[in-house]
Protein backbone atom coordinates (compact mmCIF):
# COMPACT_ATOMS: atom_id res chain seq x y z
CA UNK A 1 -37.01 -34.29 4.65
CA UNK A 2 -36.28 -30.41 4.33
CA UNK A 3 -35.96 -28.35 7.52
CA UNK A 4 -38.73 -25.80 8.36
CA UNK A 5 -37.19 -22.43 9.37
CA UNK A 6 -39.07 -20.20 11.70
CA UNK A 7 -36.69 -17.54 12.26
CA UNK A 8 -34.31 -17.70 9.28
CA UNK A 9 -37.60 -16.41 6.58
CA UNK A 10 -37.72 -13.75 4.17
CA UNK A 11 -40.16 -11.54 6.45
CA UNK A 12 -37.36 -11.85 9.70
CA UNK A 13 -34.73 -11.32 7.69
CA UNK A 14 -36.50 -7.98 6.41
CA UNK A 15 -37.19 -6.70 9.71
CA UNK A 16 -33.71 -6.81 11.13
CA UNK A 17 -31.74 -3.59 12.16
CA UNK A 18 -28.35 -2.38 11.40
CA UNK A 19 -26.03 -4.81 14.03
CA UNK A 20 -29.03 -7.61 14.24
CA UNK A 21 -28.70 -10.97 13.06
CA UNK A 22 -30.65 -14.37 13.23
CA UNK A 23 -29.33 -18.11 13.09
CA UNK A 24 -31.21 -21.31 12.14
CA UNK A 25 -29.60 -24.84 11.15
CA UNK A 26 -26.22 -23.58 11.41
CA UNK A 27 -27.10 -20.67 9.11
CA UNK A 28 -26.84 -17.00 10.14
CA UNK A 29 -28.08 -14.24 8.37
CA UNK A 30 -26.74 -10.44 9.75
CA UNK A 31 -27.63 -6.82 8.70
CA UNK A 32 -24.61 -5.04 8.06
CA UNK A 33 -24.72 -1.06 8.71
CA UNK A 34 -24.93 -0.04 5.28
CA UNK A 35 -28.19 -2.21 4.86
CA UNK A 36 -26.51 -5.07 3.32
CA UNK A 37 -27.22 -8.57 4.76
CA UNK A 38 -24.50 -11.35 4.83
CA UNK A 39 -24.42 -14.91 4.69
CA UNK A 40 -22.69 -17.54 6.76
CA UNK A 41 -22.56 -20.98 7.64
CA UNK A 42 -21.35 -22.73 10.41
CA UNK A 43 -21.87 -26.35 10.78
CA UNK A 44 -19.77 -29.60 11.98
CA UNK A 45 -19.19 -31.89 9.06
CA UNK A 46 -17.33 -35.29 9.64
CA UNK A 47 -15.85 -33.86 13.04
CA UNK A 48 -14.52 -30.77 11.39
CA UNK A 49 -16.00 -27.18 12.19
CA UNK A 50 -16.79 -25.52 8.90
CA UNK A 51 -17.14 -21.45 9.11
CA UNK A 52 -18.10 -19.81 6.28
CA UNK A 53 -18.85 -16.45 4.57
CA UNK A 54 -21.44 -17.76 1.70
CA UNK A 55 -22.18 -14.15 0.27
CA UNK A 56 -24.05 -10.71 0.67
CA UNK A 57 -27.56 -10.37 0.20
CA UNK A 58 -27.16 -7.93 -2.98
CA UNK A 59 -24.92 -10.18 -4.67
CA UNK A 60 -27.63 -12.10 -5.09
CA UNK A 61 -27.08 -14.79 -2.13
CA UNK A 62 -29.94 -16.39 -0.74
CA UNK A 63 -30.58 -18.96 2.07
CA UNK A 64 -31.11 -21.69 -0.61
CA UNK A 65 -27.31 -21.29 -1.71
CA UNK A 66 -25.91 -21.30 1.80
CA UNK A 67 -28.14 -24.57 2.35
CA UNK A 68 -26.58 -26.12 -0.68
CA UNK A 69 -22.97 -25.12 0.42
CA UNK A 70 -23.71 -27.30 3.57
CA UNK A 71 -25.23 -30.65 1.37
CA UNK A 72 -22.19 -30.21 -0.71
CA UNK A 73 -19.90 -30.17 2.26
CA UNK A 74 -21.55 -32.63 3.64
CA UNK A 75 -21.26 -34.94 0.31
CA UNK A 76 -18.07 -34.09 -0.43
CA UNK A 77 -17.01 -35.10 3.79
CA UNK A 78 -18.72 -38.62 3.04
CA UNK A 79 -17.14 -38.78 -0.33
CA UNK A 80 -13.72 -38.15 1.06
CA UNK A 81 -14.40 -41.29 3.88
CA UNK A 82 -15.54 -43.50 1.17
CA UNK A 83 -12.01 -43.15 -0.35
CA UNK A 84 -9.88 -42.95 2.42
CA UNK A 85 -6.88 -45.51 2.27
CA UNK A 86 -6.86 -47.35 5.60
CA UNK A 87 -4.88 -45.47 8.55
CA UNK A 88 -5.15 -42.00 6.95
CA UNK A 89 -5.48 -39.53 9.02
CA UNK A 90 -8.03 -36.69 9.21
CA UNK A 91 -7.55 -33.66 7.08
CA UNK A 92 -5.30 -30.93 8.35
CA UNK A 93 -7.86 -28.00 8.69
CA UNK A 94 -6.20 -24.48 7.48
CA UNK A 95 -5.94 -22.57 10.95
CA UNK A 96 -4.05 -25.76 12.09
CA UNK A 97 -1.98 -26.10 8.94
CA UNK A 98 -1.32 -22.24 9.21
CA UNK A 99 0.10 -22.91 13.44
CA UNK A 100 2.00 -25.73 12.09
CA UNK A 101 3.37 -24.28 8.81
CA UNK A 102 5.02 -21.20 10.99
CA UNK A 103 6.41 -23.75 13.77
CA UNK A 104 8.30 -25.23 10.65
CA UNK A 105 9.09 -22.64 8.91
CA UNK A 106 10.94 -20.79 12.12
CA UNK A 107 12.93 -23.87 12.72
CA UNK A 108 13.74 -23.89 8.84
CA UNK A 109 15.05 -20.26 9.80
CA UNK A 110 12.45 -19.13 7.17
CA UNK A 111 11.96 -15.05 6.32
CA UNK A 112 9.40 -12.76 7.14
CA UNK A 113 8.58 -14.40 9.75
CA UNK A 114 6.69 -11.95 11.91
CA UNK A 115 4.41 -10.46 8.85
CA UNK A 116 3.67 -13.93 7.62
CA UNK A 117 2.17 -14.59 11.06
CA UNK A 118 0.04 -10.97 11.32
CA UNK A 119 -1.42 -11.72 7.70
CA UNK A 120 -2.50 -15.60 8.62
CA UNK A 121 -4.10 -14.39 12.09
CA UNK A 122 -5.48 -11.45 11.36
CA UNK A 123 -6.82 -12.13 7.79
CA UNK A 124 -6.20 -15.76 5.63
CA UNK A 125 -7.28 -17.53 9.18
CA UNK A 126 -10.11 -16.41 9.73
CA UNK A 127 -11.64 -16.23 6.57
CA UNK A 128 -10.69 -20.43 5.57
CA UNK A 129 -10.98 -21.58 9.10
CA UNK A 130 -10.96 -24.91 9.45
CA UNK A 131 -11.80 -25.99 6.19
CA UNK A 132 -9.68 -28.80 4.58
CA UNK A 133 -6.40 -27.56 2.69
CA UNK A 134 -6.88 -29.59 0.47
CA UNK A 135 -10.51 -28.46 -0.26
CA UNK A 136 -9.62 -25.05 -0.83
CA UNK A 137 -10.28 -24.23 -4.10
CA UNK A 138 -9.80 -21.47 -6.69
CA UNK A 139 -13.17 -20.54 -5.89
CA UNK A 140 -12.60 -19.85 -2.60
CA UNK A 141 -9.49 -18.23 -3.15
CA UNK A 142 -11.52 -15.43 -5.42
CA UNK A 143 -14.24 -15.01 -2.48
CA UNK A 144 -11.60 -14.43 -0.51
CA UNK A 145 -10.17 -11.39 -2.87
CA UNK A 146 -13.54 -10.14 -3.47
CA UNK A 147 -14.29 -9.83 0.39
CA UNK A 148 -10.94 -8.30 1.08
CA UNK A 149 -11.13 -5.70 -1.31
CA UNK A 150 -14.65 -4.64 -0.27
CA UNK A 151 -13.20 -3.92 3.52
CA UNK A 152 -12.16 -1.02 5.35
CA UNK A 153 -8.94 -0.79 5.55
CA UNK A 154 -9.13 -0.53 9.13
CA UNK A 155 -6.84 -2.21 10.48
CA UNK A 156 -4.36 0.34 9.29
CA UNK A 157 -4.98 2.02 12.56
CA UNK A 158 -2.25 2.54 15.11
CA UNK A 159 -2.44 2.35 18.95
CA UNK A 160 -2.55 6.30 18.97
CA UNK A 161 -5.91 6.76 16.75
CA UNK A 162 -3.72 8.15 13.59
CA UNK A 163 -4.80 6.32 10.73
CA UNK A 164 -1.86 5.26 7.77
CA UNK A 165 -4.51 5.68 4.96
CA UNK A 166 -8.17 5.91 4.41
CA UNK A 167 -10.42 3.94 1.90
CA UNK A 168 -10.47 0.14 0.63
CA UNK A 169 -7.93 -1.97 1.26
CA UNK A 170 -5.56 -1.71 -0.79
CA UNK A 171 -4.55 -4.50 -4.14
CA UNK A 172 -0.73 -4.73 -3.02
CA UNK A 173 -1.63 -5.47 0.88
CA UNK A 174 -4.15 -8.38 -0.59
CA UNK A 175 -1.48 -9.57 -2.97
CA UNK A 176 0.72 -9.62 -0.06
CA UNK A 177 -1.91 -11.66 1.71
CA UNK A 178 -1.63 -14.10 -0.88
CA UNK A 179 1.85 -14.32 -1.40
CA UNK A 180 1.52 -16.20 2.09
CA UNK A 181 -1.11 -18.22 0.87
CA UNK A 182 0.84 -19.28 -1.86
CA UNK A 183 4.10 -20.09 0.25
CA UNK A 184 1.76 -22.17 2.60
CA UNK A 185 0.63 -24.48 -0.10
CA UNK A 186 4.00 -24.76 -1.13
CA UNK A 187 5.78 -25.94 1.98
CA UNK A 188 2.57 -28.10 2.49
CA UNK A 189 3.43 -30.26 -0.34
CA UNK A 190 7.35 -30.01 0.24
CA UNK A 191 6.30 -31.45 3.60
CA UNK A 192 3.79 -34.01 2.62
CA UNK A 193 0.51 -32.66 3.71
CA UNK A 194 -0.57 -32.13 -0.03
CA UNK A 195 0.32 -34.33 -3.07
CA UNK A 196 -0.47 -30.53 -4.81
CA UNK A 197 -1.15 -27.17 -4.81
CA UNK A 198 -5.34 -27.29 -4.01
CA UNK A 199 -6.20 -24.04 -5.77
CA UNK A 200 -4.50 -21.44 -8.46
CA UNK A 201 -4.00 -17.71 -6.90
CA UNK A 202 -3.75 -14.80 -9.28
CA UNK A 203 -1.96 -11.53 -7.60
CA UNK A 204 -4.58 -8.24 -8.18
CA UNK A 205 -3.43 -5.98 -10.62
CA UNK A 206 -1.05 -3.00 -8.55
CA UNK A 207 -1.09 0.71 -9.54
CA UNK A 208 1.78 1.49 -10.89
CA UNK A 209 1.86 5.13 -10.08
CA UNK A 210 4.64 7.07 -9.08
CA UNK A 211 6.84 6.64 -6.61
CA UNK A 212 7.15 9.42 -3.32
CA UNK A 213 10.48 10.64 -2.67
CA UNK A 214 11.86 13.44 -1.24
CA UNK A 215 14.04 16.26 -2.70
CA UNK A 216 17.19 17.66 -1.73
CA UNK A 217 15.52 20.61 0.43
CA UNK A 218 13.12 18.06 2.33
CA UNK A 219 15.84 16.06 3.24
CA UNK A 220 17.25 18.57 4.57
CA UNK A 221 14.15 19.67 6.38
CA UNK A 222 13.67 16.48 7.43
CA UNK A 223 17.49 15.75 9.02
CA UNK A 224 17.34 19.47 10.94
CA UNK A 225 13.65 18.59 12.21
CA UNK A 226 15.15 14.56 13.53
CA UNK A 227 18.06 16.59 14.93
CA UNK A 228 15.81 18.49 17.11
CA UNK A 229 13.40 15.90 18.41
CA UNK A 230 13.53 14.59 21.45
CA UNK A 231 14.00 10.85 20.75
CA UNK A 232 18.03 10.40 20.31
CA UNK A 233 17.28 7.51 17.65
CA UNK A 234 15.23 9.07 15.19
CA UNK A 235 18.25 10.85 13.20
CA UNK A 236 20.23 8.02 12.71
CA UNK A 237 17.51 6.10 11.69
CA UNK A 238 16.22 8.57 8.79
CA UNK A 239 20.14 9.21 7.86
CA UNK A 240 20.73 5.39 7.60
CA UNK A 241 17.89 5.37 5.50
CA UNK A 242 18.56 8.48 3.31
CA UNK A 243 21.75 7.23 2.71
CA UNK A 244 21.76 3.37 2.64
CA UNK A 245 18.33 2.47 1.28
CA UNK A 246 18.07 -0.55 4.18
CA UNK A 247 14.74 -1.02 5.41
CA UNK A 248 13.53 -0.13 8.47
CA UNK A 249 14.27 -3.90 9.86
CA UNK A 250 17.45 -3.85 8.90
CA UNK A 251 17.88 -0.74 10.14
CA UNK A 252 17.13 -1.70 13.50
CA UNK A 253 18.85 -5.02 13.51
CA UNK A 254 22.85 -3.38 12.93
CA UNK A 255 24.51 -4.95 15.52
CA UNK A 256 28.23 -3.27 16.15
CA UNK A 257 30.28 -6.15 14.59
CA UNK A 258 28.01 -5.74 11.43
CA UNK A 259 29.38 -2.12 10.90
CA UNK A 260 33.38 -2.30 8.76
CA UNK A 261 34.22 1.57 8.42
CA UNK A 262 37.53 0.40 6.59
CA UNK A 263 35.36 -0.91 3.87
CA UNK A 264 32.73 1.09 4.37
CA UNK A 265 29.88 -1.38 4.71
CA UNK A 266 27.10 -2.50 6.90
CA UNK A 267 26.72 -6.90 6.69
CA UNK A 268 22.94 -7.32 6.73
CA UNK A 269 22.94 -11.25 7.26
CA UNK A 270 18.90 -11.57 7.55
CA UNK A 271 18.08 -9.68 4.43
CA UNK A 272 14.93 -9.74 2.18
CA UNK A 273 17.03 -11.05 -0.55
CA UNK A 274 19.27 -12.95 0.63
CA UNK A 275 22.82 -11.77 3.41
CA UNK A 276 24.59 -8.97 1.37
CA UNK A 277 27.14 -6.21 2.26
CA UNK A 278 25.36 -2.92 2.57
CA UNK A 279 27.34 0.00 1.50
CA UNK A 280 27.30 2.89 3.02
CA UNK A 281 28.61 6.81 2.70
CA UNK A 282 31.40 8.48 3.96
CA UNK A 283 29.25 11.15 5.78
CA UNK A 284 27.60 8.23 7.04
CA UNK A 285 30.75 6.42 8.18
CA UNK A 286 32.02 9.95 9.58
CA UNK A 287 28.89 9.95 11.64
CA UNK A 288 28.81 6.35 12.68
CA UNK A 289 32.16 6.81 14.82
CA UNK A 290 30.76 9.54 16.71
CA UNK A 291 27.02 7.66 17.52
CA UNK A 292 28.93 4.50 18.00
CA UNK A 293 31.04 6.33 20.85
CA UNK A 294 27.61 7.64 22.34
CA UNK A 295 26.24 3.88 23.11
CA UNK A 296 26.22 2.39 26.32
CA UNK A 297 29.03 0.11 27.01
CA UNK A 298 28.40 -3.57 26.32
CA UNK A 299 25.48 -3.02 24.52
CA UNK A 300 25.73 -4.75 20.75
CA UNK A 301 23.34 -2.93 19.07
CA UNK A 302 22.81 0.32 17.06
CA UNK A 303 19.23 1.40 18.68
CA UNK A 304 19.33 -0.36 21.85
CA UNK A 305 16.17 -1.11 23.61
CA UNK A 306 16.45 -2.88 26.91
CA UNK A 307 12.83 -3.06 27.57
CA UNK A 308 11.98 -4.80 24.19
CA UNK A 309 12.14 -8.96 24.09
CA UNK A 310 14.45 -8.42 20.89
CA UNK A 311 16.92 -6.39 22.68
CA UNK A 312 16.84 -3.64 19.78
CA UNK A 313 14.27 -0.87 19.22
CA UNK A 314 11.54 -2.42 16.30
CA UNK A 315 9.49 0.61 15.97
CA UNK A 316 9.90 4.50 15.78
CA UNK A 317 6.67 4.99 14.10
CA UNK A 318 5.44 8.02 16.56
CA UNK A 319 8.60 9.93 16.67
CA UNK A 320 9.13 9.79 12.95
CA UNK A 321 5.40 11.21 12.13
CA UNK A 322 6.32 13.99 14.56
CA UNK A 323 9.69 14.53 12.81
CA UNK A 324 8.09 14.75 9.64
CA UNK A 325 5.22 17.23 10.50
CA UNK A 326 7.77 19.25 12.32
CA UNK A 327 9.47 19.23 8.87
CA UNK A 328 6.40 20.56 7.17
CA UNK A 329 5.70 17.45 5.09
CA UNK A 330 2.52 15.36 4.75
CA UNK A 331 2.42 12.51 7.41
CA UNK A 332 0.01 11.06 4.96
CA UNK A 333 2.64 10.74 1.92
CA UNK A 334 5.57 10.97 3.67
CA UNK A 335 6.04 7.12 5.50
CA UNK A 336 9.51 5.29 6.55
CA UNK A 337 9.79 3.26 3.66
CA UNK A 338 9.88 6.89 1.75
CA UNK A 339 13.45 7.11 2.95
CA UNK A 340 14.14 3.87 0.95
CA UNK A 341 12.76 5.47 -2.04
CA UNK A 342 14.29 8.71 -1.99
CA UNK A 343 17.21 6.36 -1.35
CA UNK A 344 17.00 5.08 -4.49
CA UNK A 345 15.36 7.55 -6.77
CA UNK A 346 18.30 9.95 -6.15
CA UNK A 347 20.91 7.10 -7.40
CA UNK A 348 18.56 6.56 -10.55
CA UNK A 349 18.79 10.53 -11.11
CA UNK A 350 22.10 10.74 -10.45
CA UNK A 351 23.06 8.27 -13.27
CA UNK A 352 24.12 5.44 -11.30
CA UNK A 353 23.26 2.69 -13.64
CA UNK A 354 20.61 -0.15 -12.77
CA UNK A 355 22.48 -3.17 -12.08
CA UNK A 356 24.71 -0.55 -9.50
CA UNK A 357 21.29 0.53 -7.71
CA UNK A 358 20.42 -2.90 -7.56
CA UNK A 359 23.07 -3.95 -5.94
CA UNK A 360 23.20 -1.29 -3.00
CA UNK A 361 19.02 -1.82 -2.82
CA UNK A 362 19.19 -5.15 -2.24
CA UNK A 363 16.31 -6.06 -4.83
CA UNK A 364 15.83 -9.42 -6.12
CA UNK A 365 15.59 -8.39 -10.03
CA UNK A 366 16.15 -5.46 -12.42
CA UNK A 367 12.55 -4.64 -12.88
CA UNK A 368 11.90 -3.77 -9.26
CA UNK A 369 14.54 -0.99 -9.95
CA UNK A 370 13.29 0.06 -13.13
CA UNK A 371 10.27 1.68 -11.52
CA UNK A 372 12.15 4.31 -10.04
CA UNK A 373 13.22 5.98 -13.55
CA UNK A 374 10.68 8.19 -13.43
CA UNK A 375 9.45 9.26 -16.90
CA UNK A 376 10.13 13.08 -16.03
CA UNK A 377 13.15 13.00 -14.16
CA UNK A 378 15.95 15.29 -14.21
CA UNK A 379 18.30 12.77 -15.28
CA UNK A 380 15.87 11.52 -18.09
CA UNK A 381 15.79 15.59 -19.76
CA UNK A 382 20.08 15.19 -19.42
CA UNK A 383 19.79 12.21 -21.07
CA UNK A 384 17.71 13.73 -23.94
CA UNK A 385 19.96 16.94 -24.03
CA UNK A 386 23.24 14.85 -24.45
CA UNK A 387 21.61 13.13 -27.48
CA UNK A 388 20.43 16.00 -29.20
CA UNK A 389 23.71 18.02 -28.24
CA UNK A 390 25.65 14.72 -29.82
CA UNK A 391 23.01 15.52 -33.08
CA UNK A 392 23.80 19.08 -33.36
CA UNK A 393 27.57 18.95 -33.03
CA UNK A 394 27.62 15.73 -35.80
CA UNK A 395 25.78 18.28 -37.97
């Protein structure tokens, strides 16, 4: 027999303000601010609570579909029982399988650990719920793009009101997003949950612009501006960078044994890419004696922090912004990872050849270094003035 709705009509639906929403059988309908209306479902099916985001109203979603989503779940539940060897257990539901996946992968000593666990929380969670993994589909997957790159990037907010970057989110923090996806449903058949992967995930298309670095003179604006601040950490944390190309967590995890001024390196054994020996300048050896000296005794790490649970400072976030506006630079271009590509960009320009660079990066392949040879580079006009001197002289 189909349900009657009272509340959960056309004429309701019309009549509700920006904020207002209405729910009937499991369905709600809710006016967003900009006038759009949203779908969602959320229903028990087969002892599993299904939450849902069906669709917005000018996509062409209607009540009807988010009624059918339910019948189908509801098939597809009974379905699933009919086939059930005897002794199987219930489906693992994906906010379960995403708490269980990070308990493993921690004791597997797995990487990334602590953005892998922002990006299921904050984002992949909430959006699959507890649906099935194995009933995730491609479908879904896509939905799940779609929604993600219609939202505010507003999250990119920090505790002091400054926001990183206005606008949509952006392509490479979805693809990120989904690079954890992907990993999940990996591990989950390694381990047995899955016989397979339950859906296909295609990374969004990046912009490949360029790349912001700094020149000579704003590095040097930027090192006499850290020198002056107040904070005694920020300079050796931008001159590390300058002249290393380590990321900001390895940065802040050099421990004192990691640091061989004989050889001039810095042993990064939790790396992005694998454990690697970090070189490092001479300047920056030069300097490293001196800070070293500075520490206070017993302590084994380069930016100590007693009050955090790691034991080592994890962010400088407000002291750098106010380093780099002191500096006269744009806080809006200008982030911490810049130092990694000015890091970089400078060895491409200065000749250093590819497979060099990627060795002191640290980058998995070749082609992540190749995007730093900018088309109008310095070193690219040598280049072309070498071969046309070589033409000139053979003539």
């Amino acid at each position: 027999m189909a349900k009657t709705y009272i509340k959960l009509t056309r004429p309701s639906m019309r009549k509700l303000a920006p904020g207002e929403k209405v729910n009937e059988h499991g369905i709600t309908f809710e006016r967003q601010a900009n006038g759009d209306g949203v779908f969602t479902v959320n229903v028990m099916v087969d002892g599993q609570r299904i939450h849902r985001v069906i669709g917005r109203e000018t996509d062409g979603t209607t009540r009807t579909q988010a009624e059918e989503f339910i019948e189908k779940a509801r098939q597809d539940a009974k379905t699933g029982r009919l086939n059930l060897p005897t002794g199987r257990k219930i489906a693992l539901g994906f906010s379960d399988a995403a708490d269980k996946y990070l308990v493993k992968l921690a004791q597997e000593g797995g990487k990334d650990l602590k953005m892998k666990r922002y990006r299921l929380a904050m984002h992949l969670s909430p959006f699959f719920g507890d649906v099935p993994l194995s009933k995730i589909c491609t479908f879904d997957v896509e939905r799940y793009k779609k929604l993600r790159l219609e939202e505010d990037a507003q999250h990119n907010v920090l505790k002091d009101g400054t926001k990183l970057y206005k606008g949509k989110t952006k392509p490479g923090t979805i693809n990120r997003e989904l690079a954890a996806l992907s990993h999940l449903f990996t591990k989950a058949v390694e381990w047995g949950w899955l016989e397979h992967k339950p859906a296909a995930i295609k990374r969004l298309k990046e912009n490949s612009g360029r790349i912001t670095y700094l020149t000579v003179d704003q590095i040097e604006r930027l090192l006499k501006a850290a020198q002056e601040d107040q904070n005694i950490q920020i300079y050796p944390f931008i001159l590390i960078g300058l002249e290393t190309s380590m990321r900001r967590s390895e940065i802040f995890s050099i421990r004192r044994e990691h640091i061989n001024l004989e050889q001039q390196t810095i042993s990064i054994p939790k790396a992005k890419a694998g454990a690697r020996e970090q070189p490092i300048t001479a300047h920056l050896a030069d300097f490293l004696v001196a800070y070293v000296g500075t520490l206070p005794p017993g302590t084994p790490w380069l930016f100590p922090s007693p009050a955090a649970r790691e034991g080592h400072t994890i962010n400088l976030d407000k002291p750098f912004r106010r380093v780099v506006a002191n500096a006269g630079l744009d806080t809006a271009l200008i982030v911490r990872h810049t130092l990694r590509h000015t890091a970089i960009t400078h060895l491409v320009q200065a000749g250093v050849d590819l497979p060099t660079v990627k060795r002191i990066s640290g980058h998995k392949n070749l082609s992540m270094v190749e995007r730093y040879s900018h088309q109008n580079g310095a070193h690219i006009e040598s280049a072309m003035d070498k071969l046309s001197e070589r033409y000139r002289k053979a003539s």
